[in-house]
PDB file of N, CA and C in Angstrom:
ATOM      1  N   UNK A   1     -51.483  23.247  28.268  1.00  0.00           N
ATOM      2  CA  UNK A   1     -52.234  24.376  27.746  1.00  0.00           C
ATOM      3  C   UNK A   1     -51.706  24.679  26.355  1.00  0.00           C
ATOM      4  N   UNK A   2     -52.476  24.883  25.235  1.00  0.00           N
ATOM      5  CA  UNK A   2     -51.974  25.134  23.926  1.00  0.00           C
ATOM      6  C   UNK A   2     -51.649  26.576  23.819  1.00  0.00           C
ATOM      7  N   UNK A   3     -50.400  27.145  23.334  1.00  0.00           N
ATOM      8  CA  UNK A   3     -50.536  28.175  22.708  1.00  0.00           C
ATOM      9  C   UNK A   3     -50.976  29.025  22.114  1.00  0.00           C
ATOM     10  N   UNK A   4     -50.690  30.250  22.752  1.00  0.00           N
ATOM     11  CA  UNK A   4     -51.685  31.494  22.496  1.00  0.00           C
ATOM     12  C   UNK A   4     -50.858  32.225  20.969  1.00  0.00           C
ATOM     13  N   UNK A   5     -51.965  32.332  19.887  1.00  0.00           N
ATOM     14  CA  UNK A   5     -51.039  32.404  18.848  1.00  0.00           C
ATOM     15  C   UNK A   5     -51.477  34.089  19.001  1.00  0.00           C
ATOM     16  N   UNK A   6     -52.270  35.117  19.298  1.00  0.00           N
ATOM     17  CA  UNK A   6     -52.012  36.222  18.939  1.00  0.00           C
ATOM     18  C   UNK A   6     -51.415  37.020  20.944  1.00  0.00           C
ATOM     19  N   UNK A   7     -51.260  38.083  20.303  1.00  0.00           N
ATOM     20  CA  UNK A   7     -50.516  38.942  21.368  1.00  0.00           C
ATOM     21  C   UNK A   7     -51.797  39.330  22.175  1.00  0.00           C
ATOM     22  N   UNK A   8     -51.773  39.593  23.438  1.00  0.00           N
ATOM     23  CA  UNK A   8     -52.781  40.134  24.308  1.00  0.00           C
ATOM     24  C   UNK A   8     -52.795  41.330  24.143  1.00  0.00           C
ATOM     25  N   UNK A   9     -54.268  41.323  24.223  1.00  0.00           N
ATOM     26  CA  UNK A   9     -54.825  42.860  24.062  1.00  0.00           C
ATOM     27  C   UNK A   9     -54.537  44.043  25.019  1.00  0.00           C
ATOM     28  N   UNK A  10     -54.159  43.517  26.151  1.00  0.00           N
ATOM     29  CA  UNK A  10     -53.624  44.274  27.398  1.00  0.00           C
ATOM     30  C   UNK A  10     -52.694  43.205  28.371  1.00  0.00           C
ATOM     31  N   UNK A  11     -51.743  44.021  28.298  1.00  0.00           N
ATOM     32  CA  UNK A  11     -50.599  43.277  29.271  1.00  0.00           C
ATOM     33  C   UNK A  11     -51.048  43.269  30.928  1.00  0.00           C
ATOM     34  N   UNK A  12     -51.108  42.227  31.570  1.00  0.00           N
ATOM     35  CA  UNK A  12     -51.435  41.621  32.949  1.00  0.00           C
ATOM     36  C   UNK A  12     -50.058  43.157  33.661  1.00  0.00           C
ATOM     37  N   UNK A  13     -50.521  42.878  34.997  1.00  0.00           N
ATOM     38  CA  UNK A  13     -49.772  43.633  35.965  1.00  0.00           C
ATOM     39  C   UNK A  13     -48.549  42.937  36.396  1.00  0.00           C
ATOM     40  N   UNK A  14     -47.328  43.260  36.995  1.00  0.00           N
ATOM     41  CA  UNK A  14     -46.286  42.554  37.548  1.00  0.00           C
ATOM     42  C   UNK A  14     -46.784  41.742  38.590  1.00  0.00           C
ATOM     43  N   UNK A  15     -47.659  42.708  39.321  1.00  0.00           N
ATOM     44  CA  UNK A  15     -48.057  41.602  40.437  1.00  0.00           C
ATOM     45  C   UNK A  15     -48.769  40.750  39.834  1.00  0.00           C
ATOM     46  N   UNK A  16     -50.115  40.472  39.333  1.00  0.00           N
ATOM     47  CA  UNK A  16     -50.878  39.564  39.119  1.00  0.00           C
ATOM     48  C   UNK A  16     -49.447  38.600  38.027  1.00  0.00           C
ATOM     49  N   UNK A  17     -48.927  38.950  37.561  1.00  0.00           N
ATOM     50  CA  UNK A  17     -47.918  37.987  36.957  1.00  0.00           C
ATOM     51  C   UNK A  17     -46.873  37.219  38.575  1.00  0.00           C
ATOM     52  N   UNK A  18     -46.724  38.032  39.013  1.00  0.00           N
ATOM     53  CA  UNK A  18     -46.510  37.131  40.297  1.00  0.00           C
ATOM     54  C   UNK A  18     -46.908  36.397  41.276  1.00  0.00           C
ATOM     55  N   UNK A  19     -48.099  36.490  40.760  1.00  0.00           N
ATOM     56  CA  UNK A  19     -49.164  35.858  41.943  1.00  0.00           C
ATOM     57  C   UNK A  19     -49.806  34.408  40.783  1.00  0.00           C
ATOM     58  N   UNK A  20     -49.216  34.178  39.580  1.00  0.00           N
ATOM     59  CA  UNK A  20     -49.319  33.255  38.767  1.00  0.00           C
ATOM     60  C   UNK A  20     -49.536  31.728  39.889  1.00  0.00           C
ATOM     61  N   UNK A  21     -49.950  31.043  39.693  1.00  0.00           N
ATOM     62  CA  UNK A  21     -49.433  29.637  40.172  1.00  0.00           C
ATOM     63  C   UNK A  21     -49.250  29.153  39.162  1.00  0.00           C
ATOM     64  N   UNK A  22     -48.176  28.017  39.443  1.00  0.00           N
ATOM     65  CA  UNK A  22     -48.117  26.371  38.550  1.00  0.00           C
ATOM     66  C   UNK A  22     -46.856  27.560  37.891  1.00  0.00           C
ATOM     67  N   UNK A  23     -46.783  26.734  36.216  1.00  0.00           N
ATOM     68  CA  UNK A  23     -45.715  27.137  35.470  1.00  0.00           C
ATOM     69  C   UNK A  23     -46.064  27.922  34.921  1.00  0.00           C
ATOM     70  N   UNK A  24     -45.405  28.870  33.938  1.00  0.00           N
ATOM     71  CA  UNK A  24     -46.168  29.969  33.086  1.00  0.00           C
ATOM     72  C   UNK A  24     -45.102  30.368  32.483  1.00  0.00           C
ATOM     73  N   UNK A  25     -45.235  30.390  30.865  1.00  0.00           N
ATOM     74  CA  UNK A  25     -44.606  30.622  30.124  1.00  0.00           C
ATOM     75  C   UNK A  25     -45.050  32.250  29.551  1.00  0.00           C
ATOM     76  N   UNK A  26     -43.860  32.935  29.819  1.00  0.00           N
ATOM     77  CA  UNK A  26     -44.010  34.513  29.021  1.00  0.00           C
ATOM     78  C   UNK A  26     -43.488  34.794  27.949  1.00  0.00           C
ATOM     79  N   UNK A  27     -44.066  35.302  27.030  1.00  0.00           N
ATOM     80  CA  UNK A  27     -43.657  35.322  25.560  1.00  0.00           C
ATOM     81  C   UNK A  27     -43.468  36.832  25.193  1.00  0.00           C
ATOM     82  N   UNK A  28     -42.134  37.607  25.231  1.00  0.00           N
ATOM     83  CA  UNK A  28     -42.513  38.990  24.930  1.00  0.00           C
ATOM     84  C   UNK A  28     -41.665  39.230  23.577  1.00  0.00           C
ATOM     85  N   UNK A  29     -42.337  40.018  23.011  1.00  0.00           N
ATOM     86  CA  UNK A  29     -41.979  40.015  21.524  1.00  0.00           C
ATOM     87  C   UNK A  29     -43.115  41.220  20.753  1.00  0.00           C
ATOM     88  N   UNK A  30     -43.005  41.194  19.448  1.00  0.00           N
ATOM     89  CA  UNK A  30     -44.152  42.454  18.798  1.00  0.00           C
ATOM     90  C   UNK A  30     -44.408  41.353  17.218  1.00  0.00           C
ATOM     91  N   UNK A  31     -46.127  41.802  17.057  1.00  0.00           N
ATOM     92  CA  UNK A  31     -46.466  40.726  15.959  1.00  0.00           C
ATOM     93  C   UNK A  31     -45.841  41.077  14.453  1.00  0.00           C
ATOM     94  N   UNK A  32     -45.113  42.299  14.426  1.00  0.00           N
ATOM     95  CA  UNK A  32     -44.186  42.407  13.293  1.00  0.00           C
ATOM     96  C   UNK A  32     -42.589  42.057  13.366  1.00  0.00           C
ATOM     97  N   UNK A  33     -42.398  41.588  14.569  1.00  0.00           N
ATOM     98  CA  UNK A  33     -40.695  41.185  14.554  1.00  0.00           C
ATOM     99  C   UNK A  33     -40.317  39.713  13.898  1.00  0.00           C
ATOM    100  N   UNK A  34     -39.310  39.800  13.327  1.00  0.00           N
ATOM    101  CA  UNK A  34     -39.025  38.506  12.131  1.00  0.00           C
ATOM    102  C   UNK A  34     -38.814  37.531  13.204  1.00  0.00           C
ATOM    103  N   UNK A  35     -37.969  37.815  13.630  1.00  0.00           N
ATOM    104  CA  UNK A  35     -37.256  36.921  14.994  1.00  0.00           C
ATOM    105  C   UNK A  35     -38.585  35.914  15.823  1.00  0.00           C
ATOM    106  N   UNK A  36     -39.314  36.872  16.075  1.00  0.00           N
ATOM    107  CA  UNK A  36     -40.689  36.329  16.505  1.00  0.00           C
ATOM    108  C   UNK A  36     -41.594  35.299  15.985  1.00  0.00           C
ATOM    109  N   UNK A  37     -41.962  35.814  14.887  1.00  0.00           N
ATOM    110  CA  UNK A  37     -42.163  35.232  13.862  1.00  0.00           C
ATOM    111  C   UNK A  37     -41.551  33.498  13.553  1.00  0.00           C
ATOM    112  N   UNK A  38     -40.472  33.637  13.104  1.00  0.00           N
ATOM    113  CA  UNK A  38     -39.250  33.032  13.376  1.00  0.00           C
ATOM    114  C   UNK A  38     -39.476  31.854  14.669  1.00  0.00           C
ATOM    115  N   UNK A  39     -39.883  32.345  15.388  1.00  0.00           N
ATOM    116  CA  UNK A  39     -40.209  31.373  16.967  1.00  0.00           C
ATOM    117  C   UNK A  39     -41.365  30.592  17.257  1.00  0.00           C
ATOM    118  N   UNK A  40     -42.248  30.830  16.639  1.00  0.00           N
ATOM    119  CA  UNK A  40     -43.562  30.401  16.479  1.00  0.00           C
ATOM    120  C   UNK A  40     -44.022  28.778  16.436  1.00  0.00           C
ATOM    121  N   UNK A  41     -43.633  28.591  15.326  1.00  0.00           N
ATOM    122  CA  UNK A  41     -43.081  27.158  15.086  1.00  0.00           C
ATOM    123  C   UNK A  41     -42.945  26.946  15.829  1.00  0.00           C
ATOM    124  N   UNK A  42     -41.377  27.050  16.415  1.00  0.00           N
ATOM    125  CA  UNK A  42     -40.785  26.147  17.546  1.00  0.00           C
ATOM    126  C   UNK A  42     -41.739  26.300  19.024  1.00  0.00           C
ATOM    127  N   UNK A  43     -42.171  27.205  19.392  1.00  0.00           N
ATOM    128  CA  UNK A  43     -42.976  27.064  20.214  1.00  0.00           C
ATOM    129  C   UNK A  43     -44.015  26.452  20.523  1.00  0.00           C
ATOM    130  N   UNK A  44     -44.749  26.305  19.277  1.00  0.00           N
ATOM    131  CA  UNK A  44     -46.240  25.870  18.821  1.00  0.00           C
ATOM    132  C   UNK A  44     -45.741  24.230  19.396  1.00  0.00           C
ATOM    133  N   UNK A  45     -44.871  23.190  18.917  1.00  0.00           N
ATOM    134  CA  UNK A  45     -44.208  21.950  18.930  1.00  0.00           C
ATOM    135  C   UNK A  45     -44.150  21.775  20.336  1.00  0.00           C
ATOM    136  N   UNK A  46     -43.027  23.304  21.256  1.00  0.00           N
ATOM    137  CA  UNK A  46     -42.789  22.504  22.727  1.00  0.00           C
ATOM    138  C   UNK A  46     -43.892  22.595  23.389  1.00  0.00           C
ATOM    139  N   UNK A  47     -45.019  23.443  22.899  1.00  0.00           N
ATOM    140  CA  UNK A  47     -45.888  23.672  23.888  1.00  0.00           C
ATOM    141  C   UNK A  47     -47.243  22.751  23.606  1.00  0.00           C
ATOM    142  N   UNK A  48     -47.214  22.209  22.911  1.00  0.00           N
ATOM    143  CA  UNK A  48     -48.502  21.294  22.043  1.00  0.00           C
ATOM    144  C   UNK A  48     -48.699  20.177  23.297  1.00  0.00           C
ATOM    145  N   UNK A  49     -48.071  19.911  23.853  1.00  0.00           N
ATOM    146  CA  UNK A  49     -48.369  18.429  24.871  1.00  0.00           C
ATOM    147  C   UNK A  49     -48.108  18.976  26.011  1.00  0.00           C
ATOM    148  N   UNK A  50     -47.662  20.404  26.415  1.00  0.00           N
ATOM    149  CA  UNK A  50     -47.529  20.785  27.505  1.00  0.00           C
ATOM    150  C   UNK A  50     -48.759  21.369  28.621  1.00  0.00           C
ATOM    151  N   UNK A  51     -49.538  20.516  28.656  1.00  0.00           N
ATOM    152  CA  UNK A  51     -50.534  20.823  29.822  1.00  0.00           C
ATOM    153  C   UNK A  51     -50.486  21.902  30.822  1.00  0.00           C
ATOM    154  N   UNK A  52     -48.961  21.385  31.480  1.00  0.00           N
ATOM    155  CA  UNK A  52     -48.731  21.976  32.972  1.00  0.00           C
ATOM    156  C   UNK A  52     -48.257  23.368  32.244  1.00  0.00           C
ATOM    157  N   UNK A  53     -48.206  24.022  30.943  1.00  0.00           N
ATOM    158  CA  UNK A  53     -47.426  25.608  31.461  1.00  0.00           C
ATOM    159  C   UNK A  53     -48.230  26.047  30.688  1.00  0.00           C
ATOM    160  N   UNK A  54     -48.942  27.309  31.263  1.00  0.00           N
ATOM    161  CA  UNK A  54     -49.348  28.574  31.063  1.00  0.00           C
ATOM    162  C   UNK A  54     -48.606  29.345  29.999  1.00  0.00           C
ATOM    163  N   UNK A  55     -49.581  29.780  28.735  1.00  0.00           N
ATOM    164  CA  UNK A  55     -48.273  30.914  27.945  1.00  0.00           C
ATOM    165  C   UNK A  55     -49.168  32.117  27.840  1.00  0.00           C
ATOM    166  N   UNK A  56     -48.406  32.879  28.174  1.00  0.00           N
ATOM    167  CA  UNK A  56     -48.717  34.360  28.085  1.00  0.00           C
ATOM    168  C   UNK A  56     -48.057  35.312  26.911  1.00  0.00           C
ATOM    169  N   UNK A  57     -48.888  35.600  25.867  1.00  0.00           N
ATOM    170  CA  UNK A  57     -47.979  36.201  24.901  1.00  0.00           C
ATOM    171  C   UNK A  57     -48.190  37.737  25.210  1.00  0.00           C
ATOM    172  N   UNK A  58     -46.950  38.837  25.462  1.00  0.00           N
ATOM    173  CA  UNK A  58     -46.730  39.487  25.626  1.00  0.00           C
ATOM    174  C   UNK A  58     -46.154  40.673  24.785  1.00  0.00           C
ATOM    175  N   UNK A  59     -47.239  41.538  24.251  1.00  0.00           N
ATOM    176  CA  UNK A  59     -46.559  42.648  23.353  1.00  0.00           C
ATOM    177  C   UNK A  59     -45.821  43.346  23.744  1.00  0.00           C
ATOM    178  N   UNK A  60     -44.603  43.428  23.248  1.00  0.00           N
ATOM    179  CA  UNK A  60     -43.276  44.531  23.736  1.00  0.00           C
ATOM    180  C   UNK A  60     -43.601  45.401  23.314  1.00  0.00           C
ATOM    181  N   UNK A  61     -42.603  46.704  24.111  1.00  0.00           N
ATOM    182  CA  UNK A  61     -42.245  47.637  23.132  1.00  0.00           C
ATOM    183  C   UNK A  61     -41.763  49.176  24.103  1.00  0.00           C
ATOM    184  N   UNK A  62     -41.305  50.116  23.785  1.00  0.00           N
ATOM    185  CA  UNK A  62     -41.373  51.338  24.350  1.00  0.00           C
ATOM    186  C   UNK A  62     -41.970  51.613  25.601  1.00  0.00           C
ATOM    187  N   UNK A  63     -41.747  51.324  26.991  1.00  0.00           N
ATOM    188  CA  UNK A  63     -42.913  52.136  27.630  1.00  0.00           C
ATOM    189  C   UNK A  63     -43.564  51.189  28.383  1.00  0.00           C
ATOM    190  N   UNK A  64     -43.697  49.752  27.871  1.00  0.00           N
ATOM    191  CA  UNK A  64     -44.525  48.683  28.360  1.00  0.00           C
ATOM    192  C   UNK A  64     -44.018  48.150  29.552  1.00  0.00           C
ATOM    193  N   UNK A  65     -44.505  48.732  30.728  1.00  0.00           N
ATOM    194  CA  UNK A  65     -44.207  48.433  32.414  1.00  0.00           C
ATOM    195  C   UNK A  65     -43.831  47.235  32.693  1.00  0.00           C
ATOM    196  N   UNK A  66     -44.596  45.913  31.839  1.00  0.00           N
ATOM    197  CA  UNK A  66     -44.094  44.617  31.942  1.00  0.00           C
ATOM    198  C   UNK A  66     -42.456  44.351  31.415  1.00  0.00           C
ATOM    199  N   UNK A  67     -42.779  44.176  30.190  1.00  0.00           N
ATOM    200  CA  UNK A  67     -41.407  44.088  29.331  1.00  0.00           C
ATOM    201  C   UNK A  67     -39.754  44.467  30.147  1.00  0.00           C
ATOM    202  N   UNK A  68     -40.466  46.327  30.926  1.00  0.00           N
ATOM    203  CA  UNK A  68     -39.324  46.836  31.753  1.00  0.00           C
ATOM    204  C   UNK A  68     -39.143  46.143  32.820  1.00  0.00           C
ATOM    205  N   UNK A  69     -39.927  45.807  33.250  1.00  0.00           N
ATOM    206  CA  UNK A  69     -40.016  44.818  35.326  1.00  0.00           C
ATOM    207  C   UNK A  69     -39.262  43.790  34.686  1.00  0.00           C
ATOM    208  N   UNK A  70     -39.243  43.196  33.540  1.00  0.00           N
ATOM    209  CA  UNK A  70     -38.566  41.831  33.938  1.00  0.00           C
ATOM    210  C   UNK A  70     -37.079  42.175  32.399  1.00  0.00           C
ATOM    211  N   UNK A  71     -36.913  43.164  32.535  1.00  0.00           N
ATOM    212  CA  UNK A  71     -35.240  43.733  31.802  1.00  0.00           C
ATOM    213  C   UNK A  71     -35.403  43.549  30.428  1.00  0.00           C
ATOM    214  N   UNK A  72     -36.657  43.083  29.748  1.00  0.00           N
ATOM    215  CA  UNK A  72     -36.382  42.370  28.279  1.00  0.00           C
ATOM    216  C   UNK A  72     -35.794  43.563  27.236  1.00  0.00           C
ATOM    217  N   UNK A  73     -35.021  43.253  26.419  1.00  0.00           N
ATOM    218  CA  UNK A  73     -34.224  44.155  25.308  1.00  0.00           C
ATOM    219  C   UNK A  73     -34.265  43.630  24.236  1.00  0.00           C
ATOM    220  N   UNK A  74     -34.283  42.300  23.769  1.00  0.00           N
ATOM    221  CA  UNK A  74     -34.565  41.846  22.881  1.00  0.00           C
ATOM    222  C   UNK A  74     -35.816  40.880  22.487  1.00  0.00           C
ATOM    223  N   UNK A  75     -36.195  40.768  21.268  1.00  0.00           N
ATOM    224  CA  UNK A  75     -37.279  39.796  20.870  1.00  0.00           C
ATOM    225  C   UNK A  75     -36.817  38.492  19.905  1.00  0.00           C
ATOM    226  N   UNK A  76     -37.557  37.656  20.730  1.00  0.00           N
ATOM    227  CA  UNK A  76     -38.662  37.663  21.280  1.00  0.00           C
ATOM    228  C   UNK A  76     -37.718  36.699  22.718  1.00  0.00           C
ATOM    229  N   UNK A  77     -38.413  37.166  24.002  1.00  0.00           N
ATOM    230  CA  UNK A  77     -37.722  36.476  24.986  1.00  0.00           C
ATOM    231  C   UNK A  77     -38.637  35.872  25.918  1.00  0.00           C
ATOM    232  N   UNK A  78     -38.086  34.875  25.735  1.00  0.00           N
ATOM    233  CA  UNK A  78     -38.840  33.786  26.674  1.00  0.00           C
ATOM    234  C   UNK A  78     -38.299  33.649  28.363  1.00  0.00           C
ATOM    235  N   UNK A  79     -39.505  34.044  29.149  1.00  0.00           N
ATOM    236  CA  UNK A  79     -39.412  33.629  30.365  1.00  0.00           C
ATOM    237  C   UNK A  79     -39.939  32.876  30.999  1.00  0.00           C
ATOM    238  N   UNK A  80     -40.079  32.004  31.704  1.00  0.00           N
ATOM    239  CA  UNK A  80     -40.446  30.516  32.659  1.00  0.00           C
ATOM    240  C   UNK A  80     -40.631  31.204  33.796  1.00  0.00           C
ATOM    241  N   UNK A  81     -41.658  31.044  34.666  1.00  0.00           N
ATOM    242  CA  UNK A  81     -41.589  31.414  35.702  1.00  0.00           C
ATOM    243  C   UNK A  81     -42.475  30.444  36.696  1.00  0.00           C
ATOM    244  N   UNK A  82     -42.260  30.137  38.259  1.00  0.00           N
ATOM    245  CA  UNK A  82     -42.824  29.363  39.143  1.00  0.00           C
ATOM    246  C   UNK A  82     -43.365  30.069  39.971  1.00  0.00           C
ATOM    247  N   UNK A  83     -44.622  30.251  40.204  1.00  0.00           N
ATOM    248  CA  UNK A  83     -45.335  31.276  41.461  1.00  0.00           C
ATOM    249  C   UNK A  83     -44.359  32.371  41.386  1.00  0.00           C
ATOM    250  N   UNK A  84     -44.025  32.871  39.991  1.00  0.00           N
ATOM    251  CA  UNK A  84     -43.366  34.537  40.144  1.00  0.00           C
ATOM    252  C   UNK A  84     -41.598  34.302  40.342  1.00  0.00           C
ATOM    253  N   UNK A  85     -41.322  32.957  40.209  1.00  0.00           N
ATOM    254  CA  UNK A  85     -40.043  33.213  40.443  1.00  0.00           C
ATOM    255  C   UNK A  85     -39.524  32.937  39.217  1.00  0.00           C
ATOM    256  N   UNK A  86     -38.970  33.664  38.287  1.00  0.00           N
ATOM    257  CA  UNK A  86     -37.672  33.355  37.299  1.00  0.00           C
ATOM    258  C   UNK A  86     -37.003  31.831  37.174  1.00  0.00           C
ATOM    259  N   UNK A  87     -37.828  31.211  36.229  1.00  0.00           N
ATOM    260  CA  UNK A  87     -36.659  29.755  36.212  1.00  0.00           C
ATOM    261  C   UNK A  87     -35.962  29.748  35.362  1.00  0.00           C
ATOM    262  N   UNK A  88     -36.021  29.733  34.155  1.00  0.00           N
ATOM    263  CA  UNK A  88     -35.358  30.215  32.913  1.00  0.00           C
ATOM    264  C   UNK A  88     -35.548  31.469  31.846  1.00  0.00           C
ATOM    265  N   UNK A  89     -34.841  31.753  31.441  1.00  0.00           N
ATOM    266  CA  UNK A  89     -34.639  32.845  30.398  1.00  0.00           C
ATOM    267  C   UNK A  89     -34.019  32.526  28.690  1.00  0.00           C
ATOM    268  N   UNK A  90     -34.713  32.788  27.845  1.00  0.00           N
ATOM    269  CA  UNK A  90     -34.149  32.340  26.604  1.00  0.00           C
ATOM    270  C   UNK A  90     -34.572  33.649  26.135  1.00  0.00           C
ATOM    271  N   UNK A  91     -33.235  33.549  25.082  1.00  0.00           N
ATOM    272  CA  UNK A  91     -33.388  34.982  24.334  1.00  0.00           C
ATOM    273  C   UNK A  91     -33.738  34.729  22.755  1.00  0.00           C
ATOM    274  N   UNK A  92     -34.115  35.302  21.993  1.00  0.00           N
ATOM    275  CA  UNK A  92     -34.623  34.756  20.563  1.00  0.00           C
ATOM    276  C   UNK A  92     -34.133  33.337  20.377  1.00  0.00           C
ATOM    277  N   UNK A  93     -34.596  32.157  21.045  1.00  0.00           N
ATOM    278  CA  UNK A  93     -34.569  31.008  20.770  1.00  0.00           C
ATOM    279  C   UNK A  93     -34.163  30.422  19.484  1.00  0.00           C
ATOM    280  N   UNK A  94     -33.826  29.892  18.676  1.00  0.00           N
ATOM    281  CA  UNK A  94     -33.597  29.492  17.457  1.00  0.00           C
ATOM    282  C   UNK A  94     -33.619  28.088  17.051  1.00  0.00           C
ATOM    283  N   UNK A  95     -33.733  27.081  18.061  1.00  0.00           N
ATOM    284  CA  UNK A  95     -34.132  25.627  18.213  1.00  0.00           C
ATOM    285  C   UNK A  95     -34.551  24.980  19.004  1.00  0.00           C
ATOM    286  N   UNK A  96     -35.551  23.758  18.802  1.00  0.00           N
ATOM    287  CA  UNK A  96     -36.664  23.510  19.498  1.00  0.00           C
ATOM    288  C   UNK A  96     -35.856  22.752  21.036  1.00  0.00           C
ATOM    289  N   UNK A  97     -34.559  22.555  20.861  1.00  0.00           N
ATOM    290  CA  UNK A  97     -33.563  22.050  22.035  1.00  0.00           C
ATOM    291  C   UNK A  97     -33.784  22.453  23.021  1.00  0.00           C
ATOM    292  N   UNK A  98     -33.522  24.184  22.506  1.00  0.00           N
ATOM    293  CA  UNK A  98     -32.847  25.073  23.653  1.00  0.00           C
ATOM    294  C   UNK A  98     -34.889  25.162  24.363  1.00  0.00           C
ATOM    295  N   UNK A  99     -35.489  25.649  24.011  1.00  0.00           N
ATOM    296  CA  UNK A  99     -37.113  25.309  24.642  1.00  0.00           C
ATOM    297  C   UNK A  99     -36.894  24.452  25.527  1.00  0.00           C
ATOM    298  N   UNK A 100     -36.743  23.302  24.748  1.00  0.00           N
ATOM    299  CA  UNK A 100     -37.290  21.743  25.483  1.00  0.00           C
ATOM    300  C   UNK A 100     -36.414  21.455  26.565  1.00  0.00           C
ATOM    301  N   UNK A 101     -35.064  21.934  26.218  1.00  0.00           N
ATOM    302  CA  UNK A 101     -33.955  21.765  27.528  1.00  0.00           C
ATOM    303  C   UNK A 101     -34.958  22.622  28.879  1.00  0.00           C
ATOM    304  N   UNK A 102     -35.253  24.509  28.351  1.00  0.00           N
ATOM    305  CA  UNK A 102     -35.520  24.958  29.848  1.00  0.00           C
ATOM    306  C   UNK A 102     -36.811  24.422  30.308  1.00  0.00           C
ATOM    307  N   UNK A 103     -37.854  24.134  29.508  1.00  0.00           N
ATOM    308  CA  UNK A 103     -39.188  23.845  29.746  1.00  0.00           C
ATOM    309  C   UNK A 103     -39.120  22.500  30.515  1.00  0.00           C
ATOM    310  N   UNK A 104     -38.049  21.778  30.482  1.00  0.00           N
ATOM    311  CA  UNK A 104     -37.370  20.439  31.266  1.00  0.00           C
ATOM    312  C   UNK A 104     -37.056  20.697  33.127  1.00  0.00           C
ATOM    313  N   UNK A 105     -36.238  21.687  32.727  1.00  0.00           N
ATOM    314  CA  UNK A 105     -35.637  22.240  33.565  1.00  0.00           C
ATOM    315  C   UNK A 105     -36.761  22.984  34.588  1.00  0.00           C
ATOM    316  N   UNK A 106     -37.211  23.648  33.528  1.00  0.00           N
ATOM    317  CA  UNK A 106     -38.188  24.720  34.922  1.00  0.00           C
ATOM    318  C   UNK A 106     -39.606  23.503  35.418  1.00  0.00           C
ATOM    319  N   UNK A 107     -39.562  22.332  34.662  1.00  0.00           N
ATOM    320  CA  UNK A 107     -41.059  21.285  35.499  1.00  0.00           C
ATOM    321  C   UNK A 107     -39.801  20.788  36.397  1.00  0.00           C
ATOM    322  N   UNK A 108     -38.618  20.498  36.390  1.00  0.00           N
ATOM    323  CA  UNK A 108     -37.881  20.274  37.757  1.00  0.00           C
ATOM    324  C   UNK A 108     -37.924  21.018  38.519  1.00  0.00           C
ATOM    325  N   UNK A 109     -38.108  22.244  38.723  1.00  0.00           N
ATOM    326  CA  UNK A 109     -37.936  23.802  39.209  1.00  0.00           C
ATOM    327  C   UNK A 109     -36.694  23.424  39.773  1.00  0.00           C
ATOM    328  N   UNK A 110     -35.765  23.974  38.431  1.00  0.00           N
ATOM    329  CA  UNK A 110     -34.455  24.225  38.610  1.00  0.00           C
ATOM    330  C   UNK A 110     -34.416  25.113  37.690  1.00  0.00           C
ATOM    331  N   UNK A 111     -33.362  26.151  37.647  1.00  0.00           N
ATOM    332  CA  UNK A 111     -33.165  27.253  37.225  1.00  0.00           C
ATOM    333  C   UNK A 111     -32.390  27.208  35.818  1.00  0.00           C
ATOM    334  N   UNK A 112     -32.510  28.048  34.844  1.00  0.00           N
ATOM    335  CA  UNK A 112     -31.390  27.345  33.591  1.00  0.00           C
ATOM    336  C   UNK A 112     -31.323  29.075  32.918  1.00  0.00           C
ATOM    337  N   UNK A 113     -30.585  29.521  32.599  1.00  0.00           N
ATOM    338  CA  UNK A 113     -30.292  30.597  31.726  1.00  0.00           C
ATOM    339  C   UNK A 113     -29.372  30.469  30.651  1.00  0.00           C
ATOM    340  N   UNK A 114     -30.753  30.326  29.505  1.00  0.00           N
ATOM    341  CA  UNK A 114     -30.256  30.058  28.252  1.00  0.00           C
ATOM    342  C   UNK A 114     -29.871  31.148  27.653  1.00  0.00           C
ATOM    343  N   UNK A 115     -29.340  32.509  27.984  1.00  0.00           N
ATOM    344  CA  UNK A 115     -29.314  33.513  27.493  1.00  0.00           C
ATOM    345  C   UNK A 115     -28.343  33.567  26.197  1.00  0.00           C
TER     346      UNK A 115
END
């Protein structure tokens, strides 16, 4: 599935995010953060041939029920998830490695915290 380059207009529910099948990549972050910004690129690359994962780009911020359900504090943070379960976690990513290592990791469904 190719990458979703703008932020969703409304953030999905925890449940319906748990009731995901297959892989699914969560992207939470805000379209003015540098860091974010910053990630784009590298994302655009791991996710270009990646069929099997779902990306969900996710606007952070104050208040946002999603962002809180799954602890995020910083941007932009990447979560992996399998039918709702947590496989990896990356926190403002900074090379296309650290991606490609968990995005490796979570089509094994094995767990990796790149934090």
């Amino acid at each position: 599935m190719s990458m979703n380059e703008v932020y969703a207009a409304t953030e999905p529910g925890r449940a319906e995010v748990d009731a995901l099948q297959g892989l699914t990549l969560l992207e939470f972050g805000a379209p003015w953060c540098g860091h974010c910004r910053a990630a784009q690129p590298l994302l655009a690359r791991m996710l270009a041939d990646r069929d099997d994962v779902r990306h969900l780009k996710i606007e952070d911020g104050p208040g946002r029920p999603l962002g809180r359900s799954f602890r995020v504090k910083l941007w932009p943070t990447l979560i992996l998830l399998r039918q709702g379960e947590e496989l990896a976690r990356l926190i403002r990513p900074t090379n296309a490695d650290d991606i490609q290592q968990a995005l490796d990791h979570a089509s094994d469904n094995q767990g990796v915290d790149m934090a």
